[in-house]
PDB file of N, CA and C in Angstrom:
ATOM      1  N   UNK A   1    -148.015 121.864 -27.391  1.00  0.00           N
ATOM      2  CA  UNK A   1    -148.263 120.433 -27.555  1.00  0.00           C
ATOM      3  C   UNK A   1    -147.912 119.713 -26.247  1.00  0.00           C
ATOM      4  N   UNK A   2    -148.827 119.227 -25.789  1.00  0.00           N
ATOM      5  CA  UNK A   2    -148.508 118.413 -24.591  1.00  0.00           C
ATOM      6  C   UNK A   2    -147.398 117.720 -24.305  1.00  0.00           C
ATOM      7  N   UNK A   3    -146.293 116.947 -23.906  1.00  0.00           N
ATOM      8  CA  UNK A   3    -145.349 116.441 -23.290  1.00  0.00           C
ATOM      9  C   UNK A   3    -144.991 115.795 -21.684  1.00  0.00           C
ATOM     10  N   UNK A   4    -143.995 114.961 -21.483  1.00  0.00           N
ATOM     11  CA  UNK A   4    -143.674 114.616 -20.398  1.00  0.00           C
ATOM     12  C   UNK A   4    -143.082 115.546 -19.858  1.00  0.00           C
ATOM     13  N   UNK A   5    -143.527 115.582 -18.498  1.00  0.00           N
ATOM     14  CA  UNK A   5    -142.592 117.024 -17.757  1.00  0.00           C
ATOM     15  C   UNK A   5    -140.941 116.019 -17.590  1.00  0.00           C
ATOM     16  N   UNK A   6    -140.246 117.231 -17.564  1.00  0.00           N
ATOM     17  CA  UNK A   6    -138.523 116.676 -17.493  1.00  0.00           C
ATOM     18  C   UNK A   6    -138.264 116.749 -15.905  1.00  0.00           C
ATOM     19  N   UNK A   7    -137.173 115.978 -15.885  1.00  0.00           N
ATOM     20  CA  UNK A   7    -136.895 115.286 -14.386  1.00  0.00           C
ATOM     21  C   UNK A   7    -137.017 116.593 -13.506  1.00  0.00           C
ATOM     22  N   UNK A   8    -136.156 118.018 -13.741  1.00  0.00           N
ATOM     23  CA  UNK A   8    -136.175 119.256 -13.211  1.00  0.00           C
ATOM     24  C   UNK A   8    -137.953 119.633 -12.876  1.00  0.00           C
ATOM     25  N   UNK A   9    -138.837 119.823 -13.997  1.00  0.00           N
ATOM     26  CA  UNK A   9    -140.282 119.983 -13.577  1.00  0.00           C
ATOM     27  C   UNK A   9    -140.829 118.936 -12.506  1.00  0.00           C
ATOM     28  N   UNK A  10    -140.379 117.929 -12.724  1.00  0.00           N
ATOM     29  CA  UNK A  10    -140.742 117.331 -11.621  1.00  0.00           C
ATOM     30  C   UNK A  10    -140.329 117.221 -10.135  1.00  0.00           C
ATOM     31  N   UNK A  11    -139.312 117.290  -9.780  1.00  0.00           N
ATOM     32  CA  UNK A  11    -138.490 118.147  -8.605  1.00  0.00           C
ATOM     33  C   UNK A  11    -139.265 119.425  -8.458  1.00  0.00           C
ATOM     34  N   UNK A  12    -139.795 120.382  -9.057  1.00  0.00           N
ATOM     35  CA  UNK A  12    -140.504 121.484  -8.948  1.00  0.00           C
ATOM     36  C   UNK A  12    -141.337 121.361  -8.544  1.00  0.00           C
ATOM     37  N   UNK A  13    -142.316 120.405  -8.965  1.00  0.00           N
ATOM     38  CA  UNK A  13    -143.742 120.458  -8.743  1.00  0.00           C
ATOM     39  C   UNK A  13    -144.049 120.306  -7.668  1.00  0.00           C
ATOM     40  N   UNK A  14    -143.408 119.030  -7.422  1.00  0.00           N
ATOM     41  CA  UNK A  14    -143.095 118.423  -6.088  1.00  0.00           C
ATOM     42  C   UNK A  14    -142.473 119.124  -5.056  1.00  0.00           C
ATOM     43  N   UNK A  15    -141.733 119.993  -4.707  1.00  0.00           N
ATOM     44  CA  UNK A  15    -141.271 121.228  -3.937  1.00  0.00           C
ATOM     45  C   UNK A  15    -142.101 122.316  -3.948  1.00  0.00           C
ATOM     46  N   UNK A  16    -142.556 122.562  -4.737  1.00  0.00           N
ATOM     47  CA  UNK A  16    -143.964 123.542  -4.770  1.00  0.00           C
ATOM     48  C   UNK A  16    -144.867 123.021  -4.071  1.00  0.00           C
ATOM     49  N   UNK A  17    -145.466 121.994  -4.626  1.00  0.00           N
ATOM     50  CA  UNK A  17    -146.165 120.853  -3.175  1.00  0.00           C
ATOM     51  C   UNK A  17    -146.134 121.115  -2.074  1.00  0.00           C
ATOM     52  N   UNK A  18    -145.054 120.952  -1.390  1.00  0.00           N
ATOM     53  CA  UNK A  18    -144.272 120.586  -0.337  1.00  0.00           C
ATOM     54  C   UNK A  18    -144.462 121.744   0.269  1.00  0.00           C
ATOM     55  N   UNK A  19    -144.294 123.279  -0.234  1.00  0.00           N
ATOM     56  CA  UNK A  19    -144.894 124.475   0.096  1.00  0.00           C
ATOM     57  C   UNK A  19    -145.860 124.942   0.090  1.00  0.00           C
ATOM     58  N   UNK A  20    -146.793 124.255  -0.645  1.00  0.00           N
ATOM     59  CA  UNK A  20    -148.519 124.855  -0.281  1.00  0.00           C
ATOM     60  C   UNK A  20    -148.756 123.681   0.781  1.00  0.00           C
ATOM     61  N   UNK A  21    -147.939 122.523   0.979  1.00  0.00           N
ATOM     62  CA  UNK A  21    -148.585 121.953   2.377  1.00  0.00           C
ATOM     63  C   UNK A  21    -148.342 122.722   3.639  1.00  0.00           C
ATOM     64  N   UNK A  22    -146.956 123.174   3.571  1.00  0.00           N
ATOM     65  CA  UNK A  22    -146.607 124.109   4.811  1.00  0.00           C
ATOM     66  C   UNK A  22    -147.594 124.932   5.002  1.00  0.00           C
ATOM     67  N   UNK A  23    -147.732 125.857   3.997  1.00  0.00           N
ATOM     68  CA  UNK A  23    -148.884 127.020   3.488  1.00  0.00           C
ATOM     69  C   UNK A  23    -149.934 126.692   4.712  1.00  0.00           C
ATOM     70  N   UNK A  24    -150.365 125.209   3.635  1.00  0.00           N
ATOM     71  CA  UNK A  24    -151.624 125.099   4.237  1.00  0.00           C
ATOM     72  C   UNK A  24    -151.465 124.562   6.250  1.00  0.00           C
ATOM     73  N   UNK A  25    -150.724 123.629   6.956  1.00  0.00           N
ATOM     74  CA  UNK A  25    -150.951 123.765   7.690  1.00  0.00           C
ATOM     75  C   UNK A  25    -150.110 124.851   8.728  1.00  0.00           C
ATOM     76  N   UNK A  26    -149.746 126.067   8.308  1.00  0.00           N
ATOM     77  CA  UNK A  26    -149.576 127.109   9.149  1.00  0.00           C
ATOM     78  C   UNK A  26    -150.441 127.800   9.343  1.00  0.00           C
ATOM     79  N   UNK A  27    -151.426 127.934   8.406  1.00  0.00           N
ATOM     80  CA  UNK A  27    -152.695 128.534   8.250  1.00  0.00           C
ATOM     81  C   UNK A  27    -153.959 128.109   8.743  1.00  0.00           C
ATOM     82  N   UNK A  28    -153.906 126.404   9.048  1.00  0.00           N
ATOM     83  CA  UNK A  28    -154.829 125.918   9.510  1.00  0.00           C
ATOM     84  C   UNK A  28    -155.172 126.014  11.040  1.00  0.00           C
ATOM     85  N   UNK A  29    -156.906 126.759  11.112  1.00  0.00           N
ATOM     86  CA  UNK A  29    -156.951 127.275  12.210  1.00  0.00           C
ATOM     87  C   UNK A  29    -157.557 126.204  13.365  1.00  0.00           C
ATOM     88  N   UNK A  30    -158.229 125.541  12.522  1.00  0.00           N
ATOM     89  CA  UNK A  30    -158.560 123.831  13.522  1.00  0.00           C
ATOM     90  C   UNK A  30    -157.673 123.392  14.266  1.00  0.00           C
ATOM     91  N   UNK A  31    -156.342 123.488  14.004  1.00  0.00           N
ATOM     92  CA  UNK A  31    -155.641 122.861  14.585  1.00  0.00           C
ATOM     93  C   UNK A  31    -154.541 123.248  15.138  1.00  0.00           C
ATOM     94  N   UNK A  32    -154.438 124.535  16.179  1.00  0.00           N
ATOM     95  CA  UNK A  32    -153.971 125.647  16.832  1.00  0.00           C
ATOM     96  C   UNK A  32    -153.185 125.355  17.657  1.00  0.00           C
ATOM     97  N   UNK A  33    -152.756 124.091  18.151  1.00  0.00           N
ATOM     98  CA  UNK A  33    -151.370 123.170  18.802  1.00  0.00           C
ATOM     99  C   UNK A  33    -150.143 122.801  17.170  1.00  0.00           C
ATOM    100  N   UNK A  34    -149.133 123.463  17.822  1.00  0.00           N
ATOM    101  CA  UNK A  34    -148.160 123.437  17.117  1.00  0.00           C
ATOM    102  C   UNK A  34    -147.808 121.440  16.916  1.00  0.00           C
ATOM    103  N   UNK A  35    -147.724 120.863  18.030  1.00  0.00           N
ATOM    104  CA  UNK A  35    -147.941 119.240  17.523  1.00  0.00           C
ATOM    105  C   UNK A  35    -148.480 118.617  16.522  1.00  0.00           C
ATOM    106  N   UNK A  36    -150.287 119.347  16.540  1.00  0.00           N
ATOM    107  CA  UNK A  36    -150.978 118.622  15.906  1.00  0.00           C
ATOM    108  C   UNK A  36    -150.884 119.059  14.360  1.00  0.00           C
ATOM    109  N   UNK A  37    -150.287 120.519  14.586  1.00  0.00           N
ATOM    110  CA  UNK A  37    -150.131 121.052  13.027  1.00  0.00           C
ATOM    111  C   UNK A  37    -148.372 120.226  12.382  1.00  0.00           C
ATOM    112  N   UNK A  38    -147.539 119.900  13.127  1.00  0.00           N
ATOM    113  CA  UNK A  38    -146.669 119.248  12.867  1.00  0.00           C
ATOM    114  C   UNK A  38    -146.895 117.537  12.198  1.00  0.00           C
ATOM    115  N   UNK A  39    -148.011 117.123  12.934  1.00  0.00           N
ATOM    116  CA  UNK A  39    -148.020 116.063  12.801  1.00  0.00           C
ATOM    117  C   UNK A  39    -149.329 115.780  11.462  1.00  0.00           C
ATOM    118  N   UNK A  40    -150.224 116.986  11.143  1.00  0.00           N
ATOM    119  CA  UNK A  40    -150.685 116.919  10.216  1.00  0.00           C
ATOM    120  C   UNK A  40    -149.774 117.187   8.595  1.00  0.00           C
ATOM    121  N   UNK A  41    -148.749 118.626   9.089  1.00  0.00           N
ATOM    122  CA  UNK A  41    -147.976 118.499   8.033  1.00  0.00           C
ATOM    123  C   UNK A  41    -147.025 116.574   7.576  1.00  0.00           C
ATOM    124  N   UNK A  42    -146.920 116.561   8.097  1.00  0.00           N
ATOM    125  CA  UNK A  42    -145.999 114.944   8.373  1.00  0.00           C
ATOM    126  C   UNK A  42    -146.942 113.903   7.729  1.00  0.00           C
ATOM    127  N   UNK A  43    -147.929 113.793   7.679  1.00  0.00           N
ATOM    128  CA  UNK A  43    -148.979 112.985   7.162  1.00  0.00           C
ATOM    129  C   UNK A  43    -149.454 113.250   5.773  1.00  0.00           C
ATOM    130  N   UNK A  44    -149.402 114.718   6.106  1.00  0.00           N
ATOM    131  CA  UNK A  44    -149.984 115.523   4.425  1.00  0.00           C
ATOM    132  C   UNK A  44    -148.471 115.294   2.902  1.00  0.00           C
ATOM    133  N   UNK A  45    -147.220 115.386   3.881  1.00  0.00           N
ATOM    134  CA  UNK A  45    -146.179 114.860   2.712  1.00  0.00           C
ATOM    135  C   UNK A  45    -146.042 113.489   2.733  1.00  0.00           C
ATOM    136  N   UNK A  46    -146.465 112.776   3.731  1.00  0.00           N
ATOM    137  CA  UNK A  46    -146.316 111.087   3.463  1.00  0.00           C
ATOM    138  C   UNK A  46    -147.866 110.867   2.459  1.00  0.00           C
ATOM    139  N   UNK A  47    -148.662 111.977   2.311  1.00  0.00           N
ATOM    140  CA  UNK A  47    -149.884 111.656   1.278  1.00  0.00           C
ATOM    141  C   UNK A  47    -149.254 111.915   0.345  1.00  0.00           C
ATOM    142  N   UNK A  48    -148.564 112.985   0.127  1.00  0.00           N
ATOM    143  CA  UNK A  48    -147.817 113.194  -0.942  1.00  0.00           C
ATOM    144  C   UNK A  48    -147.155 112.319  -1.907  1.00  0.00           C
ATOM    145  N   UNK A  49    -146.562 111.621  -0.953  1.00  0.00           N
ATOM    146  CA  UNK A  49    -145.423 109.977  -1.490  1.00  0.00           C
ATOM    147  C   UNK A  49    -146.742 109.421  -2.107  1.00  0.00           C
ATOM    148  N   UNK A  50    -147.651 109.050  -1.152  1.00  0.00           N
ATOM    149  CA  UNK A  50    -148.024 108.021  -1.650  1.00  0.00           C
ATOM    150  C   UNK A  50    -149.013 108.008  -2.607  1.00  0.00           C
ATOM    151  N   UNK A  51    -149.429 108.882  -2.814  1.00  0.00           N
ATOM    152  CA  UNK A  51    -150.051 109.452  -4.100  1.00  0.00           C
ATOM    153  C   UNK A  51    -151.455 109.721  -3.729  1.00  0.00           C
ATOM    154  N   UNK A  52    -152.062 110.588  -2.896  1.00  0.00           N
ATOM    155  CA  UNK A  52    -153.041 110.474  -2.216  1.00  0.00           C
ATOM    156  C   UNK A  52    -153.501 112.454  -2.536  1.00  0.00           C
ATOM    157  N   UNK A  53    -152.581 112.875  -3.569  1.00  0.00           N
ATOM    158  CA  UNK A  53    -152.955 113.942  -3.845  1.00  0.00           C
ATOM    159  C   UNK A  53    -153.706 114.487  -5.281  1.00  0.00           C
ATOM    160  N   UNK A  54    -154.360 115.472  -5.113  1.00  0.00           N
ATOM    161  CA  UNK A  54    -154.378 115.595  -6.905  1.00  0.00           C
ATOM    162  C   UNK A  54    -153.405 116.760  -7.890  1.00  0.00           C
ATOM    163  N   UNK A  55    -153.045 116.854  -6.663  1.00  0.00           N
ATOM    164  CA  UNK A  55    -151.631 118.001  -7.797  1.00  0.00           C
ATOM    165  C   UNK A  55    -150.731 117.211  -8.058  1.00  0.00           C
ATOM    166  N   UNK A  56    -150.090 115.614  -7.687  1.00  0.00           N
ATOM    167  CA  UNK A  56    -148.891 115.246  -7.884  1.00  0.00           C
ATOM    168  C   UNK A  56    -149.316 113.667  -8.053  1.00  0.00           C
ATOM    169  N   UNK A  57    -148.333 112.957  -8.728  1.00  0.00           N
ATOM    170  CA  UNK A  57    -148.913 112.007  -8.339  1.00  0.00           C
ATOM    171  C   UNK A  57    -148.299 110.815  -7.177  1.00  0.00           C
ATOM    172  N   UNK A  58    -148.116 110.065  -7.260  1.00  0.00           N
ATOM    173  CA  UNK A  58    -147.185 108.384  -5.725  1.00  0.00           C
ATOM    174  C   UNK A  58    -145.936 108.685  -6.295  1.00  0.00           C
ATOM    175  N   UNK A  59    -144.776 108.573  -5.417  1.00  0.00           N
ATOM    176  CA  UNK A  59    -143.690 108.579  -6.120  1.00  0.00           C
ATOM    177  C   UNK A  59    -142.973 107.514  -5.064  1.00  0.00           C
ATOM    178  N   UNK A  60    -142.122 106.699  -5.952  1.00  0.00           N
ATOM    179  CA  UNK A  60    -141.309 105.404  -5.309  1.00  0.00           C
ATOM    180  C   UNK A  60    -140.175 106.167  -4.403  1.00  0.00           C
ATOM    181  N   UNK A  61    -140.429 105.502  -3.275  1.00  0.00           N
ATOM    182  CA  UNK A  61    -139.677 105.676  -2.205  1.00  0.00           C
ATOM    183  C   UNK A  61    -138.557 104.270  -2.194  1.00  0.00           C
ATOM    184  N   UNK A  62    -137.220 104.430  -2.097  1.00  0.00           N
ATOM    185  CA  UNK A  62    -136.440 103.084  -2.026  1.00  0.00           C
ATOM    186  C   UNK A  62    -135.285 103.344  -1.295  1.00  0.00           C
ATOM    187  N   UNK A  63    -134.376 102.364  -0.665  1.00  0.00           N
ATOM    188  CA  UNK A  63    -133.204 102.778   0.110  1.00  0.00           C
ATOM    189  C   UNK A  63    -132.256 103.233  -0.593  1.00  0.00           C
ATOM    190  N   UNK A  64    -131.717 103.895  -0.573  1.00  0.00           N
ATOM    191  CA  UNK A  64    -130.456 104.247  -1.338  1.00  0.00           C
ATOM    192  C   UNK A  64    -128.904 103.881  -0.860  1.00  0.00           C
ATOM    193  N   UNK A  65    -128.420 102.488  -0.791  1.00  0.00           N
ATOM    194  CA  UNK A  65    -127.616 102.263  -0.280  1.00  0.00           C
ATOM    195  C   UNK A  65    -126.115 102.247  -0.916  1.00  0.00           C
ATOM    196  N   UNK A  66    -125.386 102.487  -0.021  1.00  0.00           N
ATOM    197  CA  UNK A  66    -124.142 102.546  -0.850  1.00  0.00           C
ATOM    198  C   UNK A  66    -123.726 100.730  -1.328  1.00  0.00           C
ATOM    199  N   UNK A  67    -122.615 100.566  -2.399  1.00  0.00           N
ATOM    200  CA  UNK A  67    -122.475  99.333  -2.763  1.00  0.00           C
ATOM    201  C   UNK A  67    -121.737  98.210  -1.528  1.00  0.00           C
ATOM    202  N   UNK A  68    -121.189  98.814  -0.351  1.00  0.00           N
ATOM    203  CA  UNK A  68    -120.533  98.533   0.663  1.00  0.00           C
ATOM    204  C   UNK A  68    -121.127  98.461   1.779  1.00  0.00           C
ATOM    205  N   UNK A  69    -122.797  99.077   1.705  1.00  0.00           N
ATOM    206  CA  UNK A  69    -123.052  99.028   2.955  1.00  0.00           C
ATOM    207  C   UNK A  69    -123.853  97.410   3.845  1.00  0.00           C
ATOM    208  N   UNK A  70    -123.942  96.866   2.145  1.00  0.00           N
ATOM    209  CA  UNK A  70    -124.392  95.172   3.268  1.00  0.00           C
ATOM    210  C   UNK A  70    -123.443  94.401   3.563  1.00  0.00           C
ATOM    211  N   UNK A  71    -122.206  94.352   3.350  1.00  0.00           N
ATOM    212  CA  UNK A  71    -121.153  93.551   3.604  1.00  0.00           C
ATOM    213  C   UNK A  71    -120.491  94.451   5.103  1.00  0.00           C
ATOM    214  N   UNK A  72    -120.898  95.724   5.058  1.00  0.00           N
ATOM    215  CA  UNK A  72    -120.869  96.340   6.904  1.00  0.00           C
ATOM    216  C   UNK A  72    -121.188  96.147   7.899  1.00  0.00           C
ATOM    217  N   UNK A  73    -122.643  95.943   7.613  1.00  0.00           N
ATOM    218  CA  UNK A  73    -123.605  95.427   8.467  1.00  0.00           C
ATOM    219  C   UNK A  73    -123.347  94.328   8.376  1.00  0.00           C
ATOM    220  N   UNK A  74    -123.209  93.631   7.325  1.00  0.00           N
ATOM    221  CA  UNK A  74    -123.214  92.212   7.890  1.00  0.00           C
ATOM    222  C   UNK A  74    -122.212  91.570   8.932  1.00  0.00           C
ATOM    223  N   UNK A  75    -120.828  92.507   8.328  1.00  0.00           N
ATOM    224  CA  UNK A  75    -119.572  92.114   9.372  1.00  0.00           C
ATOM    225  C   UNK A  75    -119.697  92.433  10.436  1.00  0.00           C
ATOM    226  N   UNK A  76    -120.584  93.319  10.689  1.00  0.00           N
ATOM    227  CA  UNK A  76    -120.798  93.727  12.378  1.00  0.00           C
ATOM    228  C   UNK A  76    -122.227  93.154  12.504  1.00  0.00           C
ATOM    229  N   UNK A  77    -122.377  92.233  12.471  1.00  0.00           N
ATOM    230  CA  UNK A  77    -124.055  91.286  12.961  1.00  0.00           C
ATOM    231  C   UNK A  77    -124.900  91.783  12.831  1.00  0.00           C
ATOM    232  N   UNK A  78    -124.941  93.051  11.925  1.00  0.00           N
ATOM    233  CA  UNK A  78    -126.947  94.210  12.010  1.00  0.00           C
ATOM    234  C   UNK A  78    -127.419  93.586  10.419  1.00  0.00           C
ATOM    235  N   UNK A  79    -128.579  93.601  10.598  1.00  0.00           N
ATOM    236  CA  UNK A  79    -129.239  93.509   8.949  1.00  0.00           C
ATOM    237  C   UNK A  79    -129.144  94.646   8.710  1.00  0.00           C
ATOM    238  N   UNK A  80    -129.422  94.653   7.175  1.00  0.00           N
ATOM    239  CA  UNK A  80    -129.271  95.835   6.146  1.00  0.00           C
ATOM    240  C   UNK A  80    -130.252  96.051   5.267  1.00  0.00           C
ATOM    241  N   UNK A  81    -130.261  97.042   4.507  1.00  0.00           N
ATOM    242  CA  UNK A  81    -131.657  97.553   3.827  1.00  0.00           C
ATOM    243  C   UNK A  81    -131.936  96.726   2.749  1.00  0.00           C
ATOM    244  N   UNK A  82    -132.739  96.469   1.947  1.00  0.00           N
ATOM    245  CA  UNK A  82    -132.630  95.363   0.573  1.00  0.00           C
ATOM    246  C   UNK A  82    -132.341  96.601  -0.414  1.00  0.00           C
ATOM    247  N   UNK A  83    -132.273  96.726  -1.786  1.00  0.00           N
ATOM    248  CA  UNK A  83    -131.971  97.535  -2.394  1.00  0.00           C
ATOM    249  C   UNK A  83    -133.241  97.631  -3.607  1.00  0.00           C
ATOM    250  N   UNK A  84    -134.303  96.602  -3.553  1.00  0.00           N
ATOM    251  CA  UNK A  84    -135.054  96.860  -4.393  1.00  0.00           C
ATOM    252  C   UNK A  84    -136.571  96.138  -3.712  1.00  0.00           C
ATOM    253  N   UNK A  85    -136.354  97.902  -2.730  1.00  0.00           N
ATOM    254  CA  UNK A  85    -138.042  97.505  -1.810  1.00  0.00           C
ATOM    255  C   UNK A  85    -138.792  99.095  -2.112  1.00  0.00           C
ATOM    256  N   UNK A  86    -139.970  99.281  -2.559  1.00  0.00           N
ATOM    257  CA  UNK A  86    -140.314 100.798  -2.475  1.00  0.00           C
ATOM    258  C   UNK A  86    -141.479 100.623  -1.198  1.00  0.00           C
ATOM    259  N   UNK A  87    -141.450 101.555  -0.235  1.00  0.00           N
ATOM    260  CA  UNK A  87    -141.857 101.816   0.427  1.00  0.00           C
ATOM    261  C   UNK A  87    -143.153 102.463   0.729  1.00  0.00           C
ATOM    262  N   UNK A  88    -143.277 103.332  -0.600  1.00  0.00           N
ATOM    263  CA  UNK A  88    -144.155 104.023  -0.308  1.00  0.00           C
ATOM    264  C   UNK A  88    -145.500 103.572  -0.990  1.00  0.00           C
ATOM    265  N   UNK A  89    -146.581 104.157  -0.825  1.00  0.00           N
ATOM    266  CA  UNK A  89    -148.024 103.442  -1.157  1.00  0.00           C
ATOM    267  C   UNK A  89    -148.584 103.811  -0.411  1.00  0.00           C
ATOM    268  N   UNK A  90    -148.188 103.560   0.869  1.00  0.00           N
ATOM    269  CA  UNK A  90    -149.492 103.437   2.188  1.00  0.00           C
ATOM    270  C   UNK A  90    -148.397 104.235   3.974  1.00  0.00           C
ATOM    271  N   UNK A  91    -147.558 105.337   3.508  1.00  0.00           N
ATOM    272  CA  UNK A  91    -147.029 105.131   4.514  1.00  0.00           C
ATOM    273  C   UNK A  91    -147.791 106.193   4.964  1.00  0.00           C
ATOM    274  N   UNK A  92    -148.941 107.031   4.422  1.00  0.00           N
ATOM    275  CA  UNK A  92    -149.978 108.343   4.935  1.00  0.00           C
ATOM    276  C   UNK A  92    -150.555 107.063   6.240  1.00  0.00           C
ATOM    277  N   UNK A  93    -150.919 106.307   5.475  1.00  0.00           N
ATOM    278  CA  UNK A  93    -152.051 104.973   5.948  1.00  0.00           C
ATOM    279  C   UNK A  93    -151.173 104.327   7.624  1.00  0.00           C
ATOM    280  N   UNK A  94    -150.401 103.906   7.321  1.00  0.00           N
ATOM    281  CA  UNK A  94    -149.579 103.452   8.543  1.00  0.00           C
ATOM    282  C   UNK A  94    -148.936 104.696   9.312  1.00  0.00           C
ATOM    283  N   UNK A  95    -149.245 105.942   8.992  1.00  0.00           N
ATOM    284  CA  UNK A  95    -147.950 106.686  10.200  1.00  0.00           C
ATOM    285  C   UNK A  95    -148.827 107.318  11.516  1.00  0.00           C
ATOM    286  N   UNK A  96    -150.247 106.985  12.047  1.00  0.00           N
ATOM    287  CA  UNK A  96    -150.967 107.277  13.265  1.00  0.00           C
ATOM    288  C   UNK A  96    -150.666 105.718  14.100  1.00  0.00           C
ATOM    289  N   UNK A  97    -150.461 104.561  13.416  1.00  0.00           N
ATOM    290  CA  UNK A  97    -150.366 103.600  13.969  1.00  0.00           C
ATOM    291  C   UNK A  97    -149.300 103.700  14.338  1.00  0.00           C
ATOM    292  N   UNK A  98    -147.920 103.899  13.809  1.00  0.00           N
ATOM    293  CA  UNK A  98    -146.888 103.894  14.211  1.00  0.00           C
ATOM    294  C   UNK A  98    -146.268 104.914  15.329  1.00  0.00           C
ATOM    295  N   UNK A  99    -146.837 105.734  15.638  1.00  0.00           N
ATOM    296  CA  UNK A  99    -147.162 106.855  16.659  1.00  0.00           C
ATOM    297  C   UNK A  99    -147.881 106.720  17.823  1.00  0.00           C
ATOM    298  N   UNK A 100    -148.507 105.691  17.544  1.00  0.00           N
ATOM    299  CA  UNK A 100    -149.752 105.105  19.180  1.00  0.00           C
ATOM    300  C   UNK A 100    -148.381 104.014  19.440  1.00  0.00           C
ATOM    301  N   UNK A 101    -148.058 103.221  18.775  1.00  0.00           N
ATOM    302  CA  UNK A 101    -146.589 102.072  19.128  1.00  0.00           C
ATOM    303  C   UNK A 101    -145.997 102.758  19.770  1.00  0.00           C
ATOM    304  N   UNK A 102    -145.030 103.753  19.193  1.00  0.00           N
ATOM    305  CA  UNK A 102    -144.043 104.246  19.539  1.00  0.00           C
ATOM    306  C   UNK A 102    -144.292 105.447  21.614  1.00  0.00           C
ATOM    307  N   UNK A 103    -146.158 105.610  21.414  1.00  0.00           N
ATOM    308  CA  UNK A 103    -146.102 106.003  22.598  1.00  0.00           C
ATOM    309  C   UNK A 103    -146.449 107.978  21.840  1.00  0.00           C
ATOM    310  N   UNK A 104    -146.075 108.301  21.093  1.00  0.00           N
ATOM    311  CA  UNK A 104    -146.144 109.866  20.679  1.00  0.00           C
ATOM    312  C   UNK A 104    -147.647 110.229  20.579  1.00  0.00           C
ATOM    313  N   UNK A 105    -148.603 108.918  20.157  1.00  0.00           N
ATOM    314  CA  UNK A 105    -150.574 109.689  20.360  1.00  0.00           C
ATOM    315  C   UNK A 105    -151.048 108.920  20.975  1.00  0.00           C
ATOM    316  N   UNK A 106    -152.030 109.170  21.180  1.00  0.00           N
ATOM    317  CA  UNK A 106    -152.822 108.326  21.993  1.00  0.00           C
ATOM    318  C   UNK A 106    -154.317 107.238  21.308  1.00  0.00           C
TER     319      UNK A 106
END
C-alpha cells in the first residue's frame, strides 16, 4: 500500500542521488577537463536542491543558525543570516552567473 517515505528514506534517496550524479559525471566523456566535470557535478546537485530532477524532488535549503549567533554579529558590526529564508529554487539557475562575477568562467 502506498505511503509517505520516512525521514531516513528520504536522506537515502537523496544520497543515492548524489551518487549516480558522481556516477554520472565521472563517466561523462564530453567533458574530459576535470574543471568542467567538477563544475558540472556542482550544478547537477544544486539541480538537485532545486528540484530540477525526476528522481527527487526541491528540497528547502535554510540557514541553520545557532540561537546566539545574531546578537554576535551584531556586537561585532557584521550582519547575520535571517532564520526563515529558503534559498533554494533557482540556485542550478544562478550558479554560471555567479562564477563569471566571481572571475572562475568566462
Amino acid at each position: 500500500m502506498p505511503r509517505e517515505y520516512t525521514e531516513e528514506e528520504v536522506r537515502q534517496k537523496f544520497l543515492e542521488q548524489v551518487w549516480h550524479t558522481i556516477n554520472y559525471w565521472l563517466n561523462e566523456s564530453g567533458r574530459p577537463d576535470a574543471k568542467d566535470k567538477l563544475e558540472g557535478l556542482a550544478f547537477s546537485l544544486l539541480a538537485n536542491i532545486d528540484g530540477d530532477s525526476v528522481a527527487i524532488p526541491g528540497f528547502v535549503m535554510t540557514p541553520n543558525n545557532s540561537p546566539e549567533d545574531k546578537d554576535y554579529y551584531e556586537s561585532h558590526g557584521q550582519n547575520w543570516y535571517p532564520d526563515d529564508c529558503d534559498i533554494a529554487g533557482c540556485l542550478h539557475e544562478k550558479f554560471h552567473d555567479v562564477g563569471r562575477r566571481l572571475g572562475y568562467i568566462k
